[in-house]
C-alpha atoms as a PDB file:
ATOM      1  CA  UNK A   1     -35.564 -18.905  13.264  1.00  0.00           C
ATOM      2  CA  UNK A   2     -32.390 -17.094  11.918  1.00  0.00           C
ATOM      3  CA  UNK A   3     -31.309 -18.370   8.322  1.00  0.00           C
ATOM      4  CA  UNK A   4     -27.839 -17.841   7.111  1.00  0.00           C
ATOM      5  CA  UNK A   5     -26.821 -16.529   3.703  1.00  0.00           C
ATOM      6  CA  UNK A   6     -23.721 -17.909   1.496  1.00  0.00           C
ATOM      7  CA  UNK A   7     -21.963 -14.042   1.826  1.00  0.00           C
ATOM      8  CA  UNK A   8     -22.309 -14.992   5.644  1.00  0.00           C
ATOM      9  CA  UNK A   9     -20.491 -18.168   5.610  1.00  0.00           C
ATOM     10  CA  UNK A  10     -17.897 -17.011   3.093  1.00  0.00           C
ATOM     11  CA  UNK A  11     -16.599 -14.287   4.707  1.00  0.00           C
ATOM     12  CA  UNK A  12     -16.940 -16.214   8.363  1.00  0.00           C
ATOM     13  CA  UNK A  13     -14.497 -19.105   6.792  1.00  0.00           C
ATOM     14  CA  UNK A  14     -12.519 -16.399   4.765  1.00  0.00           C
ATOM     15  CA  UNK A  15     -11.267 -14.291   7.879  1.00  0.00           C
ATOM     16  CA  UNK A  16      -9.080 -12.229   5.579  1.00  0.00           C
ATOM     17  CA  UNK A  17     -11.556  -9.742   4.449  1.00  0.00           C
ATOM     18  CA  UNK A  18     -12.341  -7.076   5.993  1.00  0.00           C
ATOM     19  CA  UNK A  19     -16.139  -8.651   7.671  1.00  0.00           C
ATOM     20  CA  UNK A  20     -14.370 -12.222   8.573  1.00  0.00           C
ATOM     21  CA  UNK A  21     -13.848 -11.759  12.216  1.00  0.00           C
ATOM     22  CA  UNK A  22     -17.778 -10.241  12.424  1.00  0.00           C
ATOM     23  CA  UNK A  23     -18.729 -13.073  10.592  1.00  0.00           C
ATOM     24  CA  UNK A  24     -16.873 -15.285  12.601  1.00  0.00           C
ATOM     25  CA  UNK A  25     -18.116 -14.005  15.553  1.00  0.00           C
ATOM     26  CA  UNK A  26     -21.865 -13.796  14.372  1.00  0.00           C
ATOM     27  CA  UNK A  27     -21.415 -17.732  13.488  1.00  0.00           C
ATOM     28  CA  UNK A  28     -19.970 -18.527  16.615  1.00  0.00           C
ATOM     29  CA  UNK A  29     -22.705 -16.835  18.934  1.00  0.00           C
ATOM     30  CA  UNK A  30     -25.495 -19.123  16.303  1.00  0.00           C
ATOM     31  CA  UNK A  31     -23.642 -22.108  16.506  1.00  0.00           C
ATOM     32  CA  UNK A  32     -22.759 -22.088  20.432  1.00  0.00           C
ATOM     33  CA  UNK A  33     -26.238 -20.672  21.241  1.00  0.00           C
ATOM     34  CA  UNK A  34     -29.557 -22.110  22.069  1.00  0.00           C
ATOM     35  CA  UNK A  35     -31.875 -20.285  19.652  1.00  0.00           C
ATOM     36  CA  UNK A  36     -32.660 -22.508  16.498  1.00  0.00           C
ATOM     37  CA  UNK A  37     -31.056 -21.177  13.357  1.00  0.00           C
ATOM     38  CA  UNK A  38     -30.861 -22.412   9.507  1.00  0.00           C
ATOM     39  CA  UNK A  39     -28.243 -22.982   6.659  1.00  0.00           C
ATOM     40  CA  UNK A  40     -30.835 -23.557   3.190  1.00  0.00           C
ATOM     41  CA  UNK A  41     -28.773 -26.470   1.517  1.00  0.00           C
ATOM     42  CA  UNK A  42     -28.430 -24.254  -1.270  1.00  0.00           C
ATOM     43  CA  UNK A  43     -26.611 -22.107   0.566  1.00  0.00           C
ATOM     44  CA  UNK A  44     -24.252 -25.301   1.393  1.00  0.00           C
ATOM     45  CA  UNK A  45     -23.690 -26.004  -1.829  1.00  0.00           C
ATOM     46  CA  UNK A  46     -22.532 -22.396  -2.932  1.00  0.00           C
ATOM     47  CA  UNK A  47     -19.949 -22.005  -0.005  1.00  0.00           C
ATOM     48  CA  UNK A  48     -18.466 -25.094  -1.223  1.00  0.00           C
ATOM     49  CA  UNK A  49     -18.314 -23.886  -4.441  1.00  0.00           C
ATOM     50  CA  UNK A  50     -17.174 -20.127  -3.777  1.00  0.00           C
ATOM     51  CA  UNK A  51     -14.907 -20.965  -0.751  1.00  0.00           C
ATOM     52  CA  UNK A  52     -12.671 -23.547  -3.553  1.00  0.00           C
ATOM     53  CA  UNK A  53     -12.922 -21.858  -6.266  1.00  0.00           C
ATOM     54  CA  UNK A  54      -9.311 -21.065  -7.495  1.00  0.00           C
ATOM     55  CA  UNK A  55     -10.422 -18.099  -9.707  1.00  0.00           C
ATOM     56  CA  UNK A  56     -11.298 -16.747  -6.949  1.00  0.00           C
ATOM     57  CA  UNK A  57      -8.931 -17.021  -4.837  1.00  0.00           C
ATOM     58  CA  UNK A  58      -6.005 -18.435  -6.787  1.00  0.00           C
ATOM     59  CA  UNK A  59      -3.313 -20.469  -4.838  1.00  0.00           C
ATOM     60  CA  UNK A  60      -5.041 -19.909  -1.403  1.00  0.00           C
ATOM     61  CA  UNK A  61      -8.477 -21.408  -2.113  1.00  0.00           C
ATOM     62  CA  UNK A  62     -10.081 -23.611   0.509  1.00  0.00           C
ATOM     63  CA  UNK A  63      -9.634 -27.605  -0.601  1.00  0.00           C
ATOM     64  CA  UNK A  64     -12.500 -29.208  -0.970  1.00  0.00           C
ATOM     65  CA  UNK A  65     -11.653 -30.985   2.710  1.00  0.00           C
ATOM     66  CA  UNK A  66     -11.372 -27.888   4.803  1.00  0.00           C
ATOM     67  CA  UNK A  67     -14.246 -26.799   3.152  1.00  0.00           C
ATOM     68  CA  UNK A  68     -16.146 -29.942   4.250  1.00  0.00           C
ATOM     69  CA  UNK A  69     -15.243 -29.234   7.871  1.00  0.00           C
ATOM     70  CA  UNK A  70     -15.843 -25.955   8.112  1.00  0.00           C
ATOM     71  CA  UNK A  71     -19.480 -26.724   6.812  1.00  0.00           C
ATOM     72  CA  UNK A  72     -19.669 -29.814   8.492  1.00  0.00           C
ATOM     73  CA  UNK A  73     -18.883 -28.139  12.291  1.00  0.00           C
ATOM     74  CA  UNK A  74     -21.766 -25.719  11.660  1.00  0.00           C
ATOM     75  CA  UNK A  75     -23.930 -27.740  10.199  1.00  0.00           C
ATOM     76  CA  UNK A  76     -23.448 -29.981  13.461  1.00  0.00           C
ATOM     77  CA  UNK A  77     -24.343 -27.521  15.478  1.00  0.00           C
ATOM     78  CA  UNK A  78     -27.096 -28.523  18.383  1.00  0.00           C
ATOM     79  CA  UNK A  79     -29.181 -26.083  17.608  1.00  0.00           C
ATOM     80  CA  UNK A  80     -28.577 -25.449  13.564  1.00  0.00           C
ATOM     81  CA  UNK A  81     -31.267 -27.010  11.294  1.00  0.00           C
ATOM     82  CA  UNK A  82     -30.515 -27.302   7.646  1.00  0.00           C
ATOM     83  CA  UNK A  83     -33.505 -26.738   5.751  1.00  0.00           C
ATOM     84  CA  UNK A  84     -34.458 -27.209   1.486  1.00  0.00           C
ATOM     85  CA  UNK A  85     -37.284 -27.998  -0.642  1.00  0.00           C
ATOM     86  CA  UNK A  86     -40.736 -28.780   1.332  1.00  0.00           C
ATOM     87  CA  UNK A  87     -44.190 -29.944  -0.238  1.00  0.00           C
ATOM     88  CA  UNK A  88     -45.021 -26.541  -1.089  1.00  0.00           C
ATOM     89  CA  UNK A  89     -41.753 -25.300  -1.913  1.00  0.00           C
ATOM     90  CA  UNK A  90     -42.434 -25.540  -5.566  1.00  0.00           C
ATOM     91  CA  UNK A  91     -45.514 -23.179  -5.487  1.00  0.00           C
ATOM     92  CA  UNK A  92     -43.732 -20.233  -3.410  1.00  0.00           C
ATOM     93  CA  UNK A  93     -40.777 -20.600  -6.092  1.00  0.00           C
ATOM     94  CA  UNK A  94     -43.882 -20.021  -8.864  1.00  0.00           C
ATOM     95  CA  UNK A  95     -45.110 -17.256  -7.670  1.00  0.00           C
ATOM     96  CA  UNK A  96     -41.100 -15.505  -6.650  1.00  0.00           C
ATOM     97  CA  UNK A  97     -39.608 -16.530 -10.274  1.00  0.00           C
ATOM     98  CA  UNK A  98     -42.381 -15.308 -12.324  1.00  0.00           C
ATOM     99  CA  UNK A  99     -41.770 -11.783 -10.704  1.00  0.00           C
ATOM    100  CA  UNK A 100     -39.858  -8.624 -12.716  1.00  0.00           C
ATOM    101  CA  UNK A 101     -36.227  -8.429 -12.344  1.00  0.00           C
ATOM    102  CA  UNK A 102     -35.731 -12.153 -11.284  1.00  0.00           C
ATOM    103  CA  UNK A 103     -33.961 -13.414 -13.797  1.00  0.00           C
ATOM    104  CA  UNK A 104     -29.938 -15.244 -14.070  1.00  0.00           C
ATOM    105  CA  UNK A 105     -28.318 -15.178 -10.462  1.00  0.00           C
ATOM    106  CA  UNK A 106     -31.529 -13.675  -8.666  1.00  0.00           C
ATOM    107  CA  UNK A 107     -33.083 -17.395  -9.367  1.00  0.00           C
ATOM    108  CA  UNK A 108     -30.793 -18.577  -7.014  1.00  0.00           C
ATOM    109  CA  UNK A 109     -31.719 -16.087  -4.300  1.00  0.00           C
ATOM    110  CA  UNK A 110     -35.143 -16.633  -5.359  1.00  0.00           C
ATOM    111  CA  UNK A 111     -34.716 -20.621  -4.549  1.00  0.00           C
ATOM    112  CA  UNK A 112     -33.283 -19.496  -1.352  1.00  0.00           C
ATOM    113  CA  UNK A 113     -36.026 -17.601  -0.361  1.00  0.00           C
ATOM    114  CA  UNK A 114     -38.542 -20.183  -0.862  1.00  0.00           C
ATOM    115  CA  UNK A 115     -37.006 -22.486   1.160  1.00  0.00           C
ATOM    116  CA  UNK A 116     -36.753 -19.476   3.711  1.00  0.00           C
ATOM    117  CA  UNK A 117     -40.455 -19.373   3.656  1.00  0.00           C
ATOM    118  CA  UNK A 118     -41.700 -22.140   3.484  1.00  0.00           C
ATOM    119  CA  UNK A 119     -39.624 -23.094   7.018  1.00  0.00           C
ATOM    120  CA  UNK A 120     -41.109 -19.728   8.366  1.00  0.00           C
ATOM    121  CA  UNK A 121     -37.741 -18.009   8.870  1.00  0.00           C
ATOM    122  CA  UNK A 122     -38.029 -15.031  10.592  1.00  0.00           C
ATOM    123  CA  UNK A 123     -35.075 -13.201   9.045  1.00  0.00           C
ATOM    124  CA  UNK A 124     -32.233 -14.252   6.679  1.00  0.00           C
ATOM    125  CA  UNK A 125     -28.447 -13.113   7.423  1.00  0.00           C
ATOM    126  CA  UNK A 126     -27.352 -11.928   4.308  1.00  0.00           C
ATOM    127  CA  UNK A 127     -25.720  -8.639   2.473  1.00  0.00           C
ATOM    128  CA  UNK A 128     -27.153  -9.599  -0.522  1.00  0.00           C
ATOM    129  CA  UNK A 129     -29.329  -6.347  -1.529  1.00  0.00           C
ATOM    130  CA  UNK A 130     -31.513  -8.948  -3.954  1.00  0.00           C
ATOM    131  CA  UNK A 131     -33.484 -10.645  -1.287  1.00  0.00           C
ATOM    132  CA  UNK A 132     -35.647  -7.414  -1.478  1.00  0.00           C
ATOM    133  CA  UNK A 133     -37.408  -8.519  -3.908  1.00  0.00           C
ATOM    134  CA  UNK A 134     -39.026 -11.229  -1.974  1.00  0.00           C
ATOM    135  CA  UNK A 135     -40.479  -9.465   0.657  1.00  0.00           C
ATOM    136  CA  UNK A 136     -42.303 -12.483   2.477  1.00  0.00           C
ATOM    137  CA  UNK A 137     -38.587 -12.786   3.752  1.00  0.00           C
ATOM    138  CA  UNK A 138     -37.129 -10.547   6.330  1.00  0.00           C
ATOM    139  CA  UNK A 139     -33.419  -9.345   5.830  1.00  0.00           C
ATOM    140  CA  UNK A 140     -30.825  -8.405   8.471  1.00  0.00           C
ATOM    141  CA  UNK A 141     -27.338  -7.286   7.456  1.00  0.00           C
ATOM    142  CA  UNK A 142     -25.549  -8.308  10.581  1.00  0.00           C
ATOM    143  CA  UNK A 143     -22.285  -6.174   9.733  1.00  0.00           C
ATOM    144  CA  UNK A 144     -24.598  -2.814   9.388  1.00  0.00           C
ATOM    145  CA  UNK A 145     -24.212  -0.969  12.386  1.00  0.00           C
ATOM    146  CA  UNK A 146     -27.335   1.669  11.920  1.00  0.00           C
ATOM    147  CA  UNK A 147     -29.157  -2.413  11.719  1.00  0.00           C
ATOM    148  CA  UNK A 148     -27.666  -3.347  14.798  1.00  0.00           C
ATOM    149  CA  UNK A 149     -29.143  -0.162  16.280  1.00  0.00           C
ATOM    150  CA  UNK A 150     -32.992  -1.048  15.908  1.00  0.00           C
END
């Protein structure tokens, strides 16, 4: 199962960057295909979060609405599962928390991670260099083409 970072989302709803219409295209071919693939509900919550935020963006954030429907479409997606916290969840987090260099933001990625793991995700979409320090958790940048190339 493919999970899907935050950055992934973002810049898929945000076309204007420079990665939105990969992004887009990358969460079109998961949400129209067959092969099961994951948004952590953390992940959820922090698109809604970045995507309105008006420091961010100033007058053209997302409202909180068109943020709902963006999220809402993928999350409706046949063959999209939205995974969090399981049983165990709380001993992977342990043992990825207590480790050097996660400390402020990383604990979010660390959350993340766990709830990658614990679903058995077999690689995470994400740009977000940190995940390397939870190595139980496969990485793909899907906007790197010497990645694309393996």
């Amino acid at each position: 199962m493919i999970a899907v970072d935050t950055n992934v989302l973002v810049y898929a709803h945000r076309r204007e960057s420079r990665l939105g219409d990969a992004a887009h295209a990358v969460m079109t071919e998961l949400a129209e295909g067959d092969r099961v693939w994951a948004i952590p509900w953390p992940c959820c919550y922090e698109f809604l979060s970045v995507v309105t935020n008006r420091r961010i963006w100033k007058d053209e954030a997302t409202t909180p609405g068109q943020a709902w429907r963006q999220f809402q479409a993928w999350a409706m997606s046949p063959s999209n599962r939205m995974i969090g916290e399981t049983d165990d969840f709380m001993e992977v987090l342990e043992r990825f928390v207590n480790r050097p260099h996660v400390v402020g933001g990383v604990v979010h990625d660390a959350r993340i991670a766990a709830v990658c793991v614990t679903h058995g995700v077999e690689v995470l979409f994400t740009r977000d260099r940190d995940f390397s320090l939870f190595p139980e958790l496969s990485t793909h940048d899907p906007f790197d083409v010497s990645q694309r190339a393996r």
